[in-house]
C-alpha atoms as a PDB file:
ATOM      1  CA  UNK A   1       0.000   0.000   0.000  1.00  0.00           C
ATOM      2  CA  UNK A   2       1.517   3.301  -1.028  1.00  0.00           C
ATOM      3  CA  UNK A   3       2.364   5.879   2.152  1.00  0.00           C
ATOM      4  CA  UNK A   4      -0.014   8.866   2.623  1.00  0.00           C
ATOM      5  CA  UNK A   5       2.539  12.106   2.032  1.00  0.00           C
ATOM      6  CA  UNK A   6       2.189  13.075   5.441  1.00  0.00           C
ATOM      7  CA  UNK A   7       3.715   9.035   6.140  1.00  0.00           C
ATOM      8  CA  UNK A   8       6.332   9.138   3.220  1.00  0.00           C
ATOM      9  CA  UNK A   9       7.610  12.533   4.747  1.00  0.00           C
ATOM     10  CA  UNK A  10       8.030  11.337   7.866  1.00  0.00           C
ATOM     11  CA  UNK A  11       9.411   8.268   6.828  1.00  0.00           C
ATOM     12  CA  UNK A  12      12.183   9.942   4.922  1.00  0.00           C
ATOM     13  CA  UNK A  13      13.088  12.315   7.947  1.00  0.00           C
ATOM     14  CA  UNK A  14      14.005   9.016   9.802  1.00  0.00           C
ATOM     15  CA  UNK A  15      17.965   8.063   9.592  1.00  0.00           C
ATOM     16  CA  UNK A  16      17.932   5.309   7.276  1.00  0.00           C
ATOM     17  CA  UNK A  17      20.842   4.535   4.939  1.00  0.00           C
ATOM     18  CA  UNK A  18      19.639   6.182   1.507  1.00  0.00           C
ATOM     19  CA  UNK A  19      21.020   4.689  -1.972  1.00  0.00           C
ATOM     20  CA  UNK A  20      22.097   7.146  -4.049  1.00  0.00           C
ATOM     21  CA  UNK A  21      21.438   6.842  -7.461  1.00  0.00           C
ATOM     22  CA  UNK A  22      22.359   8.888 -10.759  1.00  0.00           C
ATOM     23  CA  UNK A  23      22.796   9.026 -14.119  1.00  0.00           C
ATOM     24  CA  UNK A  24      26.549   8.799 -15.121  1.00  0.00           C
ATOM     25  CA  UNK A  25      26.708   7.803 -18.791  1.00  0.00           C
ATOM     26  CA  UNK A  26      23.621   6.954 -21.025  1.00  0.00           C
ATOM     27  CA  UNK A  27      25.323   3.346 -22.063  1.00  0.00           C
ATOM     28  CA  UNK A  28      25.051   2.204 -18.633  1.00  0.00           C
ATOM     29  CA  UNK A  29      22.764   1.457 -15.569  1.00  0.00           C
ATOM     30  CA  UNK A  30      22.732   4.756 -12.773  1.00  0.00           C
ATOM     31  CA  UNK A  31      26.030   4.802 -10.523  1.00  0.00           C
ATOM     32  CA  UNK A  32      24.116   3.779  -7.191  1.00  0.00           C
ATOM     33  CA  UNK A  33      25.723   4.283  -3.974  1.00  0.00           C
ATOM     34  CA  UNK A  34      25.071   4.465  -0.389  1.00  0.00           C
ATOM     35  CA  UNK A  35      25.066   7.340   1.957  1.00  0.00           C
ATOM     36  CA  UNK A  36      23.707   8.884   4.629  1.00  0.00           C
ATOM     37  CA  UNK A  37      21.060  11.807   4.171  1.00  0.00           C
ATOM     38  CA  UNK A  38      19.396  14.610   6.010  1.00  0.00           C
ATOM     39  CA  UNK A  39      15.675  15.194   5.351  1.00  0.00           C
ATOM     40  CA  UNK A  40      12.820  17.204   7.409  1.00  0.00           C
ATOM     41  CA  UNK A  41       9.343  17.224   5.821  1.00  0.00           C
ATOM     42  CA  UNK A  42       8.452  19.514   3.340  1.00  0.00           C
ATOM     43  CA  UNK A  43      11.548  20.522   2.889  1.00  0.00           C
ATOM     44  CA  UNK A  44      14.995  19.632   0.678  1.00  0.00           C
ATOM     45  CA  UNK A  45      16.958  16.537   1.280  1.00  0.00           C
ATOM     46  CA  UNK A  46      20.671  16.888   1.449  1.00  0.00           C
ATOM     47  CA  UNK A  47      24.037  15.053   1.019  1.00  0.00           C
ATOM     48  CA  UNK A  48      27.301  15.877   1.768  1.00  0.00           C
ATOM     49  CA  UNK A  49      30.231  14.136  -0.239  1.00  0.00           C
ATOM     50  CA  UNK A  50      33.601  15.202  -1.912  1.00  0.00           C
ATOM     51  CA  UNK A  51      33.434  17.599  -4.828  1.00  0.00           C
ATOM     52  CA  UNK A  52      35.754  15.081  -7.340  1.00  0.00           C
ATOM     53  CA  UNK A  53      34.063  12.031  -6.462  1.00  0.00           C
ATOM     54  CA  UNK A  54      32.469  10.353  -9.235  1.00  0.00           C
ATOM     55  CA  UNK A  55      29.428  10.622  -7.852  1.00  0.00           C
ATOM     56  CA  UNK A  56      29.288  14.526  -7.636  1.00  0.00           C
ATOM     57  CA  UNK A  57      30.680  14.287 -10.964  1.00  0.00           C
ATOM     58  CA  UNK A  58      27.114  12.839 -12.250  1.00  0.00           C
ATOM     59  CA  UNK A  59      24.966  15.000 -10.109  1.00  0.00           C
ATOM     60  CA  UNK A  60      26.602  18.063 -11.956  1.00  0.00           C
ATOM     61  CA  UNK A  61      26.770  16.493 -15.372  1.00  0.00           C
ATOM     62  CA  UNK A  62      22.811  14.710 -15.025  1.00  0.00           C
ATOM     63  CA  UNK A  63      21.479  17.758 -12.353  1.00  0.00           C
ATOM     64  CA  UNK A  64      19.400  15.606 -10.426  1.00  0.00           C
ATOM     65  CA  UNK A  65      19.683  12.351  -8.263  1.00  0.00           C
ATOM     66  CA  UNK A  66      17.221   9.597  -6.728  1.00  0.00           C
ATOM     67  CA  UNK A  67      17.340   8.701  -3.435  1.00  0.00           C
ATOM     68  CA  UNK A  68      15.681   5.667  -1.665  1.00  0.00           C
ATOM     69  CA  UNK A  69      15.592   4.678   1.624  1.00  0.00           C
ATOM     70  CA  UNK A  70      14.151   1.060   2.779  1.00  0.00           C
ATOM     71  CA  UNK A  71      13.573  -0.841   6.100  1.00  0.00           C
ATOM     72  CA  UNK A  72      12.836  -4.412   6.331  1.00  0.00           C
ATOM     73  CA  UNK A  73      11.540  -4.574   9.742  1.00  0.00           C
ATOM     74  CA  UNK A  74       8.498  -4.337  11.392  1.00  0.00           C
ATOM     75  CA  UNK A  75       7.456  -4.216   7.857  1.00  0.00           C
ATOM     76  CA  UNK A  76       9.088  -3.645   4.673  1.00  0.00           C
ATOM     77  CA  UNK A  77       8.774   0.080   3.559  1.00  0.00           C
ATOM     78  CA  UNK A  78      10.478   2.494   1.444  1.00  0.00           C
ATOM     79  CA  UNK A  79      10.276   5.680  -0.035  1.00  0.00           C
ATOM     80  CA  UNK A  80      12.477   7.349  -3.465  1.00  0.00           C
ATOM     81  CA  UNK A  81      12.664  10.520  -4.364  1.00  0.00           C
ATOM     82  CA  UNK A  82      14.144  12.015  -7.142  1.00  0.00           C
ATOM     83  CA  UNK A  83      14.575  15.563  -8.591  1.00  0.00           C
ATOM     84  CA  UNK A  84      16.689  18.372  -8.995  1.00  0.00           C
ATOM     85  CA  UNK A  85      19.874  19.620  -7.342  1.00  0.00           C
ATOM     86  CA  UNK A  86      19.157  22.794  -5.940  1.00  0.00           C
ATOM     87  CA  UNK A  87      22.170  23.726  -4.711  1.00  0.00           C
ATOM     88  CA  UNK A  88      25.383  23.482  -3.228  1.00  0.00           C
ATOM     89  CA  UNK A  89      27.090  24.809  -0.487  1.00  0.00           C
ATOM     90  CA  UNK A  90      30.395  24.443   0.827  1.00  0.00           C
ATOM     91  CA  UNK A  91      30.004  21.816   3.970  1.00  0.00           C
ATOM     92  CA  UNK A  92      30.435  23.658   7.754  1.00  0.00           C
ATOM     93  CA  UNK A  93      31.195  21.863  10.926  1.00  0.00           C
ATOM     94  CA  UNK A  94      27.521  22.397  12.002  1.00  0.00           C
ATOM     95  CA  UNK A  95      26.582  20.399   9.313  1.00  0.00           C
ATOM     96  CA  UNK A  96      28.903  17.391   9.419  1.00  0.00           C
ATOM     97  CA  UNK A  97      27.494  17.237  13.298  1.00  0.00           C
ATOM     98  CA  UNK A  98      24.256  17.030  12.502  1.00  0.00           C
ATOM     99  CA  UNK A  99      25.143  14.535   9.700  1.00  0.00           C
ATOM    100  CA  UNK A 100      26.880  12.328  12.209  1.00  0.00           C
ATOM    101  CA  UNK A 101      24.827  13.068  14.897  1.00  0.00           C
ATOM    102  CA  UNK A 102      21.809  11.412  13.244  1.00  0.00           C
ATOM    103  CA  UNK A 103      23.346   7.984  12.567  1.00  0.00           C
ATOM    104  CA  UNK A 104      26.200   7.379  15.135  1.00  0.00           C
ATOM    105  CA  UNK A 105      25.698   7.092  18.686  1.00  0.00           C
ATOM    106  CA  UNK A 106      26.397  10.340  20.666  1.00  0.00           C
ATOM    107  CA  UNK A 107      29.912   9.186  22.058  1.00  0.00           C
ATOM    108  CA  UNK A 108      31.091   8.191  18.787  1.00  0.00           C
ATOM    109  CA  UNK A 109      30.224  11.244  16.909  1.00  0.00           C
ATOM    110  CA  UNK A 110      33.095  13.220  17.858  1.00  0.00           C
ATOM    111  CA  UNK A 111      35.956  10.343  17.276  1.00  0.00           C
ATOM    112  CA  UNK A 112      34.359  10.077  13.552  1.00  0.00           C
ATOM    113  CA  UNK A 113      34.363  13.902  12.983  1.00  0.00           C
ATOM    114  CA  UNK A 114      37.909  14.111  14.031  1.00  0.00           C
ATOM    115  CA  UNK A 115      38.450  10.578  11.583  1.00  0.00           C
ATOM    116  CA  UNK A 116      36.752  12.788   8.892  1.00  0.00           C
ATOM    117  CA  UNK A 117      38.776  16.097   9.114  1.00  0.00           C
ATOM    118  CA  UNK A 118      42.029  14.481   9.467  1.00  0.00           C
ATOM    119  CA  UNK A 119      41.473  11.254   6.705  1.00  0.00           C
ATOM    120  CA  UNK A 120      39.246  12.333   4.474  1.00  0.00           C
ATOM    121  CA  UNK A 121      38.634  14.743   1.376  1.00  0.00           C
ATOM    122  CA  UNK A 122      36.496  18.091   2.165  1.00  0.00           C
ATOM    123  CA  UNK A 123      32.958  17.859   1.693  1.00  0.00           C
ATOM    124  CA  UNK A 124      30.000  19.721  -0.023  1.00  0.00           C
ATOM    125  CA  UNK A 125      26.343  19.971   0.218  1.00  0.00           C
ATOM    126  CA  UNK A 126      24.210  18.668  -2.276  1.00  0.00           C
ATOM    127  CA  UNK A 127      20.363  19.473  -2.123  1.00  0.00           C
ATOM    128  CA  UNK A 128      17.397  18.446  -3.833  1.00  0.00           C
ATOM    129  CA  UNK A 129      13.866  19.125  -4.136  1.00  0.00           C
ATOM    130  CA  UNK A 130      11.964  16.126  -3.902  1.00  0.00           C
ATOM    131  CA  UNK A 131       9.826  16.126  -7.254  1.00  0.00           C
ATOM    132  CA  UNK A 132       8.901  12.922  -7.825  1.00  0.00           C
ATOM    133  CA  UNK A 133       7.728  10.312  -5.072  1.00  0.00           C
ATOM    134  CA  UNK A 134       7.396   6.591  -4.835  1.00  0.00           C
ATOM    135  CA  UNK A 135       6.625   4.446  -1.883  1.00  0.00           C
ATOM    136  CA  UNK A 136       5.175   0.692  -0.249  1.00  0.00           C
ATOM    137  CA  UNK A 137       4.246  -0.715   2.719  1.00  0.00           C
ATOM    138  CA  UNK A 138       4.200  -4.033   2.733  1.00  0.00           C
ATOM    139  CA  UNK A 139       2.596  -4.491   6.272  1.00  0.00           C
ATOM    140  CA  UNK A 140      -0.814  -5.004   5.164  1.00  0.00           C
ATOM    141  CA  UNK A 141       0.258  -7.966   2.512  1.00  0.00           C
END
């Protein structure tokens, strides 16, 4: 059974792990790769990842992305969006908190931040405007 929007939205808003997907070349299937996401209702969903990586490469080349997010338990749900990019904004400390804050556990959130300034490539912020909606409930089957 498909999700009401008001269910959808709030379904999205909840910290799942989202698959990424995007067009990258028209010979071949979407690049699709995991991530996390940030999401409140009615508004834009955002990623953060490394300007060269191949998958920012495709958002800017195709100028939109899907996203879908999926549970299997209690019952099996998802939601995917897709649309446009929106925008991007150089990433900020607030928002690679917030980012971590809504998937790790609160005393590991600091010990990953430091892992991600000191390891990894800077980030950016990628937003999109949900445009196009799909989701399922299985619970009632």
């Amino acid at each position: 059974m498909a999700l009401s929007v008001a269910e959808r939205e709030q379904f999205l808003a909840e910290p799942h792990i989202g698959a990424l997907s995007v067009t990258e070349r028209p010979d071949r299937a979407p690049l699709t790769v995991p991530l996390w996401y940030q999401y409140t209702p009615g508004g834009e969903l955002w990623v953060r990842t490394a300007p060269g990586s191949r998958k920012m490469k495709a958002i800017d080349a195709a100028g939109r992305f899907g996203l879908l997010a999926q549970r299997a338990t209690p019952t099996v749900r998802y939601v995917s969006v897709e649309g446009p990019v929106t925008r991007t904004e150089p990433d900020t400390p607030e928002r690679a908190r917030e980012m971590a804050a809504r998937y790790l556990p609160e005393e590991k959130v600091d010990g990953y931040l430091e892992f991600e300034r000191t390891q990894m490539a800077e980030h950016i912020v990628v937003f999109l405007r949900p445009e196009h909606w799909l989701s399922l409930d299985m619970g009632t089957v």
